[in-house]
Protein backbone atom coordinates (compact mmCIF):
# COMPACT_ATOMS: atom_id res chain seq x y z
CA UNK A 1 -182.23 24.51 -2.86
CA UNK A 2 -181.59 22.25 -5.78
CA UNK A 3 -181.89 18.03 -5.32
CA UNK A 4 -179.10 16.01 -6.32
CA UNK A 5 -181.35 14.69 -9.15
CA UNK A 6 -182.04 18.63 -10.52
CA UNK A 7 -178.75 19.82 -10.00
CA UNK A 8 -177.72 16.45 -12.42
CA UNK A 9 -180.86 16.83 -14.64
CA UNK A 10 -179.65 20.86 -15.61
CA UNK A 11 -175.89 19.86 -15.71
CA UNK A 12 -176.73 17.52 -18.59
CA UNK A 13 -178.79 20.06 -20.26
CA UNK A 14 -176.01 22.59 -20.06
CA UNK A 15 -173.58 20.14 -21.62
CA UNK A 16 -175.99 19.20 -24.02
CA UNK A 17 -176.55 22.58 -25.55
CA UNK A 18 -173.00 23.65 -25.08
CA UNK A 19 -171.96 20.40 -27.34
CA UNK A 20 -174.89 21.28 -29.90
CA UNK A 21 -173.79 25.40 -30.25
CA UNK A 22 -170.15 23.78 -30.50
CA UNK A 23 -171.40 21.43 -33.41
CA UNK A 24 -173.62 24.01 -34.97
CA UNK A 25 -170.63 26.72 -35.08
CA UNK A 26 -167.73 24.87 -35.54
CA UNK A 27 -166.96 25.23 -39.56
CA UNK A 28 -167.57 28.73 -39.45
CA UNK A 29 -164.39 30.67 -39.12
CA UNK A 30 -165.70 34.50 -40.30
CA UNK A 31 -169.45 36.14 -40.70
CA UNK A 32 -170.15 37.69 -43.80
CA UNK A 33 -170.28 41.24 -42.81
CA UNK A 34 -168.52 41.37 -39.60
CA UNK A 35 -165.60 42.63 -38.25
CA UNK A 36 -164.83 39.97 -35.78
CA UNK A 37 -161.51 38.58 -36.22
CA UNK A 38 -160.91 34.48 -37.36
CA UNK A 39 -158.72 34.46 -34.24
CA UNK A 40 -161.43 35.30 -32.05
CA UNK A 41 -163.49 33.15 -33.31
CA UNK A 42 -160.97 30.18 -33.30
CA UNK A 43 -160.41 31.23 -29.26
CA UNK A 44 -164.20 31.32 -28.82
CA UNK A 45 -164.29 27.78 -30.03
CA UNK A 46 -161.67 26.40 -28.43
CA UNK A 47 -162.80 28.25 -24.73
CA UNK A 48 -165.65 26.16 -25.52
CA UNK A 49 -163.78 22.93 -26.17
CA UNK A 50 -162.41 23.35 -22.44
CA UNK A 51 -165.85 24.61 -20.91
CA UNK A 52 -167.67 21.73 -22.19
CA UNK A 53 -164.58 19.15 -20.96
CA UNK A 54 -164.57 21.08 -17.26
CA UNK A 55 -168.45 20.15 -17.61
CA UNK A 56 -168.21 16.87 -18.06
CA UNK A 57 -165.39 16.08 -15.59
CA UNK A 58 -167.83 17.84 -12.94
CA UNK A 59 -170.89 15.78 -13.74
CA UNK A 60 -168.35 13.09 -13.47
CA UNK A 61 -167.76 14.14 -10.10
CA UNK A 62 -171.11 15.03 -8.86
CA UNK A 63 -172.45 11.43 -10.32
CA UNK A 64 -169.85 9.45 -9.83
CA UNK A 65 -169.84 7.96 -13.21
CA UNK A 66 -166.70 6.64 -14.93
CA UNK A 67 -167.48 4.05 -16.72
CA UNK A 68 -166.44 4.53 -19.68
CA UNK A 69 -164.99 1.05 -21.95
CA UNK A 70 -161.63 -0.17 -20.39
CA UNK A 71 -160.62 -0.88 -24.01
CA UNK A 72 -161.48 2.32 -25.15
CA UNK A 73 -159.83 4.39 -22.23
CA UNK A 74 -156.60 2.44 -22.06
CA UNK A 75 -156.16 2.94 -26.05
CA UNK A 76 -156.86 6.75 -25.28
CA UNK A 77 -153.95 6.40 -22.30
CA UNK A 78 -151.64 4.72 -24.44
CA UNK A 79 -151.93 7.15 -27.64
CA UNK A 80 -151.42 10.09 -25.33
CA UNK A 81 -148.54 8.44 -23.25
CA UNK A 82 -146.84 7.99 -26.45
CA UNK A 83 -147.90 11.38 -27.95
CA UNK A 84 -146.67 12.84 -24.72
CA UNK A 85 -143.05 10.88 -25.23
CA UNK A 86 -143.00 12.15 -28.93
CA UNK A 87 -142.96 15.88 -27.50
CA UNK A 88 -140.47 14.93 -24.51
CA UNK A 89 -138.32 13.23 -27.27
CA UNK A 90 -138.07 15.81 -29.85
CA UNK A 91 -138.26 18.79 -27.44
CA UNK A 92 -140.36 20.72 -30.12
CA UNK A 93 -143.74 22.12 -30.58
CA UNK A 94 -145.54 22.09 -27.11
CA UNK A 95 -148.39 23.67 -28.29
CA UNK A 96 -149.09 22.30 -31.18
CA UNK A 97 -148.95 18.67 -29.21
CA UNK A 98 -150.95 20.05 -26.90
CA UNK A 99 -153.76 21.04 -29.03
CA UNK A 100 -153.93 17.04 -30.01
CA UNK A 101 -153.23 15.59 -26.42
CA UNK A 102 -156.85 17.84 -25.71
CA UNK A 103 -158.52 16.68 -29.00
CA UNK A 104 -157.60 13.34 -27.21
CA UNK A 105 -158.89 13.69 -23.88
CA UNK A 106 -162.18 15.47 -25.35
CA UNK A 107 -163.12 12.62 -26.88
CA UNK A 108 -162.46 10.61 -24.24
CA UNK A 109 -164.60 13.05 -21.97
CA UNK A 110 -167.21 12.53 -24.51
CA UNK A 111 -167.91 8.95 -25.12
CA UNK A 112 -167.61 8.66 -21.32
CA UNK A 113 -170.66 10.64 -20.91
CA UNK A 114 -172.64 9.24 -23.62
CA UNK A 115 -171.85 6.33 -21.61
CA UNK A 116 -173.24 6.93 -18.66
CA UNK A 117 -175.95 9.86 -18.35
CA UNK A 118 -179.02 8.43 -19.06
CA UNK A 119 -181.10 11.55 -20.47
CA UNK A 120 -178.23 12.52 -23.12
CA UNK A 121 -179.95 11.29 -26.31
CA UNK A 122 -182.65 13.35 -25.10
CA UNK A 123 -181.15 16.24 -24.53
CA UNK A 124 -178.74 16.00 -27.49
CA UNK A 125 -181.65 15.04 -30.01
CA UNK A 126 -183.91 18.32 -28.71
CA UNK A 127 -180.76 20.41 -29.29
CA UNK A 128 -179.32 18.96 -32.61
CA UNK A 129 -182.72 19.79 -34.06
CA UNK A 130 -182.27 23.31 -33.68
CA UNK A 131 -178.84 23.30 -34.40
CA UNK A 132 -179.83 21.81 -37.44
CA UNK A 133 -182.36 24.41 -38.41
CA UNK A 134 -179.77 27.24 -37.56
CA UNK A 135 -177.61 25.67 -40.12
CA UNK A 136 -180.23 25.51 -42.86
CA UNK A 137 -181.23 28.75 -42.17
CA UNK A 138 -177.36 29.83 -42.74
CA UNK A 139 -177.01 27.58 -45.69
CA UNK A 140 -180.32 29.49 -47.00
CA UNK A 141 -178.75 32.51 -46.73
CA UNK A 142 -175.72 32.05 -48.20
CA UNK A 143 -177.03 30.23 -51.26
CA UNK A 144 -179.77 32.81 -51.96
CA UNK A 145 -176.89 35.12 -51.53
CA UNK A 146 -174.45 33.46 -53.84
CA UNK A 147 -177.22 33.83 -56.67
CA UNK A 148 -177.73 36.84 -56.12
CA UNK A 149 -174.09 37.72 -56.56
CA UNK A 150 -172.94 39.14 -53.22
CA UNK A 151 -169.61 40.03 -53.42
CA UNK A 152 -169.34 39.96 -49.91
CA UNK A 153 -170.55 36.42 -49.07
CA UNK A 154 -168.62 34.73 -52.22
CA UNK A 155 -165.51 35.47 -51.56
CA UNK A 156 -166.49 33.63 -47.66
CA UNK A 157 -167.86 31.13 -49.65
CA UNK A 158 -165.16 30.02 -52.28
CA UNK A 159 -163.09 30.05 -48.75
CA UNK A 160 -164.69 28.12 -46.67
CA UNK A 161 -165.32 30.83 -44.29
CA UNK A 162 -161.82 31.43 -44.07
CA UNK A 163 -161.66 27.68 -43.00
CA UNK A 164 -160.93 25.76 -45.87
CA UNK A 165 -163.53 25.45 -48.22
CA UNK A 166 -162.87 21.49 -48.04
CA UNK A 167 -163.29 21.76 -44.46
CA UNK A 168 -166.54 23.79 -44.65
CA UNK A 169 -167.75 21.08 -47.17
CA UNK A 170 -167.48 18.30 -44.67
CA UNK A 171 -169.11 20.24 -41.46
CA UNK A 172 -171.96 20.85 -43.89
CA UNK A 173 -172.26 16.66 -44.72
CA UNK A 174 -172.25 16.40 -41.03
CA UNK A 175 -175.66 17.99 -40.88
CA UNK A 176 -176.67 16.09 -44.05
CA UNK A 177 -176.51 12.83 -42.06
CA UNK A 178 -178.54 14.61 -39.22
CA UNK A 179 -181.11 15.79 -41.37
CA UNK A 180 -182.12 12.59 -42.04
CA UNK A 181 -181.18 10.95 -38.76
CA UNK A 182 -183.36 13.43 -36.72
CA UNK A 183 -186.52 12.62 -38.80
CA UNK A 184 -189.04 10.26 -38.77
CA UNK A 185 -187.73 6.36 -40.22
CA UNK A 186 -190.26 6.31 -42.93
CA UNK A 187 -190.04 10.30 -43.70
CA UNK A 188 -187.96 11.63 -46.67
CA UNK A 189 -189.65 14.94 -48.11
CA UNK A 190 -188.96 16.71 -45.21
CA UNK A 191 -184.71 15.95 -44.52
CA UNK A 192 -184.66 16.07 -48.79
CA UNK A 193 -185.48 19.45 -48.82
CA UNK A 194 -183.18 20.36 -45.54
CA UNK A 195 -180.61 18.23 -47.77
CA UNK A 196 -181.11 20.22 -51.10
CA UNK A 197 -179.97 23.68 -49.50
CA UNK A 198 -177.28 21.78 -47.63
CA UNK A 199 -175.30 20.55 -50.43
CA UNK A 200 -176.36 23.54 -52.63
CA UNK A 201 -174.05 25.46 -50.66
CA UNK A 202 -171.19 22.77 -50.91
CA UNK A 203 -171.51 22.78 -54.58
CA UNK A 204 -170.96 26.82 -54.19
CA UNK A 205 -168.17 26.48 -52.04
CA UNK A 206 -166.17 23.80 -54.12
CA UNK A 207 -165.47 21.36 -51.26
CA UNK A 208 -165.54 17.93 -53.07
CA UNK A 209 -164.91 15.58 -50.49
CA UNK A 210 -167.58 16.67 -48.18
CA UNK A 211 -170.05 16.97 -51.19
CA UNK A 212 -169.29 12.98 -51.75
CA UNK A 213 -170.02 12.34 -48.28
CA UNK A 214 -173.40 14.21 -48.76
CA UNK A 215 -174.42 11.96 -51.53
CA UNK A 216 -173.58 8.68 -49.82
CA UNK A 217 -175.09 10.08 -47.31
CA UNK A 218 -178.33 10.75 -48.48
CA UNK A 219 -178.48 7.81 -50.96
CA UNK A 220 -178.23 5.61 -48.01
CA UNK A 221 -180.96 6.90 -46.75
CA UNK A 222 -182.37 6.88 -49.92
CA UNK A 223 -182.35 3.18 -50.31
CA UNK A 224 -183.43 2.39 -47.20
CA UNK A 225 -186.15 4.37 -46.71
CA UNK A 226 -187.89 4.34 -50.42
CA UNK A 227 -190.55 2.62 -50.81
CA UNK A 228 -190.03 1.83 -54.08
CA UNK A 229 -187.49 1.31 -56.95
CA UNK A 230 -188.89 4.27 -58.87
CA UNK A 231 -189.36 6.76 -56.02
CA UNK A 232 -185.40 5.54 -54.81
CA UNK A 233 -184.20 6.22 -58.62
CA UNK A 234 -186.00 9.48 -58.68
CA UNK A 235 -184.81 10.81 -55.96
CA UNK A 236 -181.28 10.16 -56.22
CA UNK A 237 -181.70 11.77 -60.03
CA UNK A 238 -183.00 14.93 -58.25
CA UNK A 239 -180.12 15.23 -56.05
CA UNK A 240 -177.38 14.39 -59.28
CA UNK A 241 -179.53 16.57 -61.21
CA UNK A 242 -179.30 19.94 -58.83
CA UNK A 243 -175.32 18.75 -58.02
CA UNK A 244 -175.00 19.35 -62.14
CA UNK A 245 -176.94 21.87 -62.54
CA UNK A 246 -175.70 24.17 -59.55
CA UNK A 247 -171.98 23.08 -60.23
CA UNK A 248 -172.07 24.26 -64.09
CA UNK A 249 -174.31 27.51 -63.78
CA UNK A 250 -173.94 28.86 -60.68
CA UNK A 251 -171.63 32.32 -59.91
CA UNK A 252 -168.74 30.42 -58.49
CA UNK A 253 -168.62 28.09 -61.57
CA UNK A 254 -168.85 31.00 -63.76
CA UNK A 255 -165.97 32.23 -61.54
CA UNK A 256 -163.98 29.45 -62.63
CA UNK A 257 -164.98 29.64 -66.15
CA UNK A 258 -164.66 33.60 -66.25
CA UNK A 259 -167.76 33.50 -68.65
CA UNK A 260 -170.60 35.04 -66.91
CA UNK A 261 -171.56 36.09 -63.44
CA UNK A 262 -168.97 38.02 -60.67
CA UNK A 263 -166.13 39.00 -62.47
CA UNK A 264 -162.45 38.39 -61.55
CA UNK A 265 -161.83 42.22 -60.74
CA UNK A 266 -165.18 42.56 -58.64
CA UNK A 267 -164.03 40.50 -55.56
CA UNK A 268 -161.33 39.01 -54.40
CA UNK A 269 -161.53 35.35 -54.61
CA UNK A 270 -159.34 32.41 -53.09
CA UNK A 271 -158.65 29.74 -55.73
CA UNK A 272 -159.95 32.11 -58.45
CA UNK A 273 -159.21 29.23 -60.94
CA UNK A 274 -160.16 26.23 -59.18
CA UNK A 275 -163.77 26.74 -57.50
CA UNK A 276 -165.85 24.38 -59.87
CA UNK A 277 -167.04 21.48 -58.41
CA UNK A 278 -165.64 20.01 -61.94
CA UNK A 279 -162.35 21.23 -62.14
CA UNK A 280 -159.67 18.86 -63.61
CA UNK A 281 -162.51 17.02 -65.23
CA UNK A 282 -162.43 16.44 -68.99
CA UNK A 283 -164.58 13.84 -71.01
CA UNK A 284 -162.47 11.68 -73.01
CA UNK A 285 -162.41 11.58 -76.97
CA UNK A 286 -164.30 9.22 -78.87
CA UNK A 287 -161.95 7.81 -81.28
CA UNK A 288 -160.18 4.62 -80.90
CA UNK A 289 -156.75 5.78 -80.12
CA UNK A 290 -157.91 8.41 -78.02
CA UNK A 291 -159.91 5.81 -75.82
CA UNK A 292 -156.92 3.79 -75.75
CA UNK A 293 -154.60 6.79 -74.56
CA UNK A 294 -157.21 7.64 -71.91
CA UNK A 295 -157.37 4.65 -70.34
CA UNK A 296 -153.71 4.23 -70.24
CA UNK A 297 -153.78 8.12 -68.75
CA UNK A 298 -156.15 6.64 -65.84
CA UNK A 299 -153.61 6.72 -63.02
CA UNK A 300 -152.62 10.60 -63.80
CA UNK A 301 -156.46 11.55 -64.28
CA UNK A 302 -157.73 10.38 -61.12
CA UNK A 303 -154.97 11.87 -59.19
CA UNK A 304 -155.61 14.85 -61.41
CA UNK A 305 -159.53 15.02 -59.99
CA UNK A 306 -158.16 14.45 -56.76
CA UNK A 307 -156.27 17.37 -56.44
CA UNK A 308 -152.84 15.19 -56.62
CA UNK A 309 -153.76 13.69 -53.81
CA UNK A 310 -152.83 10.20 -54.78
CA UNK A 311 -149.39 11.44 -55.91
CA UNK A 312 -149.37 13.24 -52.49
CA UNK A 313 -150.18 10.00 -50.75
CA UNK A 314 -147.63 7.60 -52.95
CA UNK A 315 -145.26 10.17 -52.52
CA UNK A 316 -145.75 10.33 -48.57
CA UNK A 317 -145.70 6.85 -48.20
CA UNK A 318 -142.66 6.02 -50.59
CA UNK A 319 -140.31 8.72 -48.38
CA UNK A 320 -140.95 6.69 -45.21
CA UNK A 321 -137.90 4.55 -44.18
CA UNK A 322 -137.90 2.15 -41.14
CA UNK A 323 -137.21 5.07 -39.14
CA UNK A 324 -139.71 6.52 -39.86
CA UNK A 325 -142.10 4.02 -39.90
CA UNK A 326 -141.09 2.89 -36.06
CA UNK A 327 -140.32 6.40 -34.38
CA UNK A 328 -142.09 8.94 -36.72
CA UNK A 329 -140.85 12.28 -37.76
CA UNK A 330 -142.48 13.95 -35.66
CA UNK A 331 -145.75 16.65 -35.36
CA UNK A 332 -146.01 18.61 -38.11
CA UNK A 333 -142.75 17.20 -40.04
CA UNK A 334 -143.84 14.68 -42.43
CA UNK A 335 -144.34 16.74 -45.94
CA UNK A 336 -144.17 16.02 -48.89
CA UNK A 337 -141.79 18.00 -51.71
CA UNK A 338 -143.66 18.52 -55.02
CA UNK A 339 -142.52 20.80 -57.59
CA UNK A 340 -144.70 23.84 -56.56
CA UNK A 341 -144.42 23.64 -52.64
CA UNK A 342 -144.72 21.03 -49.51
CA UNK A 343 -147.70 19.24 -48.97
CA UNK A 344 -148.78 18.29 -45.90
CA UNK A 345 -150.13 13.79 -46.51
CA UNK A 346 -154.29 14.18 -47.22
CA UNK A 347 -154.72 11.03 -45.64
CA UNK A 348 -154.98 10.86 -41.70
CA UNK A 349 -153.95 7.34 -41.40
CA UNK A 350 -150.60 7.80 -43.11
CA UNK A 351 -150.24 11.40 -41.62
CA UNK A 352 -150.18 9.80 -38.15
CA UNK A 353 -147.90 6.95 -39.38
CA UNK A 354 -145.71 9.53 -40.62
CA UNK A 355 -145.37 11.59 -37.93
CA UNK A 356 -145.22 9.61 -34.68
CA UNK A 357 -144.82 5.94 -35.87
CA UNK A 358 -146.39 3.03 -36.41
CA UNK A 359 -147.73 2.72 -32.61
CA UNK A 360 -149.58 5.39 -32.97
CA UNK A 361 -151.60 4.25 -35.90
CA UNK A 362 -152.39 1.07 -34.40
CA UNK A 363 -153.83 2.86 -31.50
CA UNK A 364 -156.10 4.87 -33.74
CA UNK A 365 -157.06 2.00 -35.91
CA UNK A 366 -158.17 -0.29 -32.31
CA UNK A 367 -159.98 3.19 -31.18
CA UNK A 368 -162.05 3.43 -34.95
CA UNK A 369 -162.63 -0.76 -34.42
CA UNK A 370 -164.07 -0.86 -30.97
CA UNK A 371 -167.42 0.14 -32.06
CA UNK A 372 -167.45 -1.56 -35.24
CA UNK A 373 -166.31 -5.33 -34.35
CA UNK A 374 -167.38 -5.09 -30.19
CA UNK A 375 -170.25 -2.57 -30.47
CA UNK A 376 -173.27 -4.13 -28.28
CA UNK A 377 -177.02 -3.93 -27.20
CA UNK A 378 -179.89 -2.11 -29.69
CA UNK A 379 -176.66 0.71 -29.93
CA UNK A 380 -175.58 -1.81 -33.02
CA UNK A 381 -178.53 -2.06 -34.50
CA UNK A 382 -178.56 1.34 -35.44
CA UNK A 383 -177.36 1.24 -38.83
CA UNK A 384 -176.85 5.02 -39.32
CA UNK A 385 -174.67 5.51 -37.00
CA UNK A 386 -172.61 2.64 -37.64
CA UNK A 387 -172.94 3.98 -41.58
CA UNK A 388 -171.44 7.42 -40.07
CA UNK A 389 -168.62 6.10 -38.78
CA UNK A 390 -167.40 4.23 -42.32
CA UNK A 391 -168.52 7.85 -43.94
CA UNK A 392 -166.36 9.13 -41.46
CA UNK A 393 -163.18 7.07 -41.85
CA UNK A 394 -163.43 7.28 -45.71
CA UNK A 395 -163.10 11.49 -45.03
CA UNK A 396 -160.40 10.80 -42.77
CA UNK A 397 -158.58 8.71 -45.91
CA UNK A 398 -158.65 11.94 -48.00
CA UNK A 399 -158.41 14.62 -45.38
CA UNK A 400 -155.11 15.52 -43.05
CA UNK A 401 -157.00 17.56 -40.71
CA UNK A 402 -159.89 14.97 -39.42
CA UNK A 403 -160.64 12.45 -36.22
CA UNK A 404 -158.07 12.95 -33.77
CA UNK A 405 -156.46 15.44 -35.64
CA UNK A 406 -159.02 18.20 -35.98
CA UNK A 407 -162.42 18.29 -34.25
CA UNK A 408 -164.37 21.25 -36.13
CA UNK A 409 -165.55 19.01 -38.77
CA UNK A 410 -166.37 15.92 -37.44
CA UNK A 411 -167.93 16.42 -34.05
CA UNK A 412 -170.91 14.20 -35.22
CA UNK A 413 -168.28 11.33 -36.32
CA UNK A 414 -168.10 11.37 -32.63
CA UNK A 415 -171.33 12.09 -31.04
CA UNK A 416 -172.40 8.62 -33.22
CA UNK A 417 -169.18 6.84 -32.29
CA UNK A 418 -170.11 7.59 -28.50
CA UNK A 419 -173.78 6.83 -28.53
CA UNK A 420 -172.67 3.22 -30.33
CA UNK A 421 -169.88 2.56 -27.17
CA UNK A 422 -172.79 3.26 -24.65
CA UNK A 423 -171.66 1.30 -21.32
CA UNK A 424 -175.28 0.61 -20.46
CA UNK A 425 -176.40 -1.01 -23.89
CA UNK A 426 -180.13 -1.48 -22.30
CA UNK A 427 -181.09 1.91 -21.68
CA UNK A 428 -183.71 4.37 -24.17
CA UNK A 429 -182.40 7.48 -23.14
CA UNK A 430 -185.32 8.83 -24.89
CA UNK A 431 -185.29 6.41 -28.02
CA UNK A 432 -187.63 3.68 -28.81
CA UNK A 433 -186.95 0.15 -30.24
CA UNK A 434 -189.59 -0.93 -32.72
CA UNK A 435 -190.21 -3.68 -35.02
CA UNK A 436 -190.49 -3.32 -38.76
CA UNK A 437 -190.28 -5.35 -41.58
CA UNK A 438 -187.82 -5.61 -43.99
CA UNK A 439 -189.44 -5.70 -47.25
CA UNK A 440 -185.91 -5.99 -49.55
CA UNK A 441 -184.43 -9.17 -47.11
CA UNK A 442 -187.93 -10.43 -46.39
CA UNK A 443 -186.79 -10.60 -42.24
CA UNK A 444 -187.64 -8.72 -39.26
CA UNK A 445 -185.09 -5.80 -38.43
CA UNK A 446 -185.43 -4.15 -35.06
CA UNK A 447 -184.64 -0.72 -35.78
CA UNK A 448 -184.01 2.61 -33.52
CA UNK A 449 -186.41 5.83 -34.25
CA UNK A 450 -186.77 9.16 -31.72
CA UNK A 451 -189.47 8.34 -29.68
């Protein structure tokens, strides 16, 4: 017969490896020779979703805990109050609100339990690290692969794995941040060569955005972990260096540039014409009047690199009346009309203002400040996470499908934004507080390592 302390002790470990397996799985929409369906997988993910929220709301039970911020958990009531009168309202899409009304009380369920069980950066840390190895491992494969010119795994590739190869860019930075997060404060050869496969298999895959978030990523830690100006400069040269290198040579550039490598006819790609890393880039001419019409052609070129995103968003934002702005259009109905098709905003703030109002947004922008301008204890003074969370919210400002409106690819935003709203502020949970010296400000800076 289990003890109350056993029974709580392998209930956390459960939930902790069910959350890892979710995090280490959830960009991956189809295996490269397998027959298993996307929707399968999708259902697998989300029965997992629920599994790991029935989890939680039984440890909650068993333990007693709810204490969870009062800010926090009456920002998460009113969002889905008024997501729940948006559906009532309109009388349209149940399921489709329904899916965010669970994203909602997920997260909820989450930072709740970071807040309260006291072995869960214990359990989470042990786990991550394998999750993180898995992912290597997989990023390994399919980069090796890629070279190799396996028609089978680049045409998952240049897709995402059927998920958006934007989407698959940005799971991968997740484990970027983790790489070096995981490891020792002072250590950097070992989460730089974890990092190099990582965003070698962004570069193949096209996804931009998450490929930025890599590179901050990294040259964050970069900075503050160098020792020195010339190892810092070096390294972030090496990581430039392979971006270049990898993004102009590799088969999906030579894909896009149809000169050497897979050829069109040999597999069917997604985006035959746009997989380069560099696509709508152009170096400017060198003449006078051509440096002149460049810069005036600024505007047009960034949204170009962008993917017309910045038309998308001026566009989006310049079709909202006061309507609009106060009651929304509702889930799923704020598009915008270009001349090829309808674009759904890549910008989750303005998506959410455009959809259910400017309530809503508010909401989500007190939720994202909590940690930020109230965060407490030696939670704050871990500057990665709180570094996570502004990676995070600069994603969100060039993705639709991020935060509160899709999990898969920023589970980690999360796990960071929990362990930073801890109730208990005073508690290790299997971390150690140690003092080191700041030799760039010259001042003592506590700092949090894994014990």
């Amino acid at each position: 017969m289990l003890t109350g302390a056993e029974t709580h002790a392998r209930l956390e470990s459960l939930i902790g490896m069910l959350l890892i397996i979710l995090i280490t799985v959830s960009g991956v929409y189809a295996i490269p020779y397998s027959s298993i369906p996307a929707e399968e997988i999708v259902f697998a993910k989300r029965s997992l979703y629920i599994v790991i929220m029935a989890l939680i709301l039984m440890w909650t039970v068993v333990t007693h805990h709810v204490n969870a911020d009062k800010r926090f958990s009456i920002i998460c009531a009113i969002y889905g109050a008024l997501l729940i009168a948006n559906m009532l309202i309109r009388n349209e899409k149940y399921p489709e609100y329904m899916h965010v009304l669970a994203s909602i009380v997920f997260i909820w369920s989450l930072v709740n339990y970071f807040g309260n069980s006291r072995a869960i950066q214990k359990h989470v840390s042990n786990y991550l690290r394998i999750g993180l190895a898995v992912v290597a491992v997989f990023c390994l494969a399919v980069v090796v692969s890629s070279f190799f010119e396996n028609g089978e795994v680049l045409s998952l590739v240049v897709s995402g794995f059927h998920g958006n190869r934007v989407n698959f860019s940005i799971w991968v930075s997740q484990f970027v941040f983790l790489s070096f997060f995981l490891a020792r404060k002072d250590d950097l050869l070992y989460p730089m060569a974890i990092v190099s496969i990582l965003i070698a298999a962004q570069v193949l895959s096209g996804g931009r955005i998450g490929l930025i978030a890599s590179l901050c990523i990294a040259s964050y830690f970069i900075l503050k972990r160098g020792k020195n100006a010339g190892r810092k400069l070096g390294l972030m040269a090496y990581l430039l260096a392979m971006v270049w290198n990898i993004g102009s040579y590799s088969p999906t550039a030579a894909m896009t540039m149809a000169t050497v490598g897979v050829r069109q006819n040999e597999v069917s790609l997604v985006g035959y014409n746009n997989v380069s890393i560099f696509r709508g880039w152009r170096m400017p001419s060198t003449s006078t009047s051509a440096r002149l019409n460049f810069i005036e052609e600024i505007p047009s070129y960034l949204d170009q690199i962008s993917s017309h995103r910045l038309s998308i968003f001026l566009e989006g934002a310049a079709s909202l009346d006061v309507r609009a702005a106060i009651y929304g259009k509702g889930l799923g109905n704020f598009k915008v009309d270009l001349p090829e098709k309808s674009w759904s905003v890549h910008n989750v703030f303005l998506k959410i203002f455009g959809e259910f109002g400017i309530l809503v947004l508010l909401m989500l922008i007190l939720m994202l400040a909590i940690p930020i301008f109230h965060a407490r204890g030696p939670s704050w003074r871990n500057k990665a996470a709180r570094f996570m969370i502004f990676v995070g919210i600069g994603i969100a400002m060039m993705q639709p499908q991020y935060l509160v409106t899709g999990l898969s690819e920023c589970l980690v935003f999360w796990v960071c934004y929990a362990w930073l709203m801890r109730a208990d502020p005073d508690q290790n949970d299997g971390f150690k507080v140690d003092e080191g010296h700041n030799n760039t400000l010259g001042a003592v800076d506590r700092r949090i390592r894994l014990a």
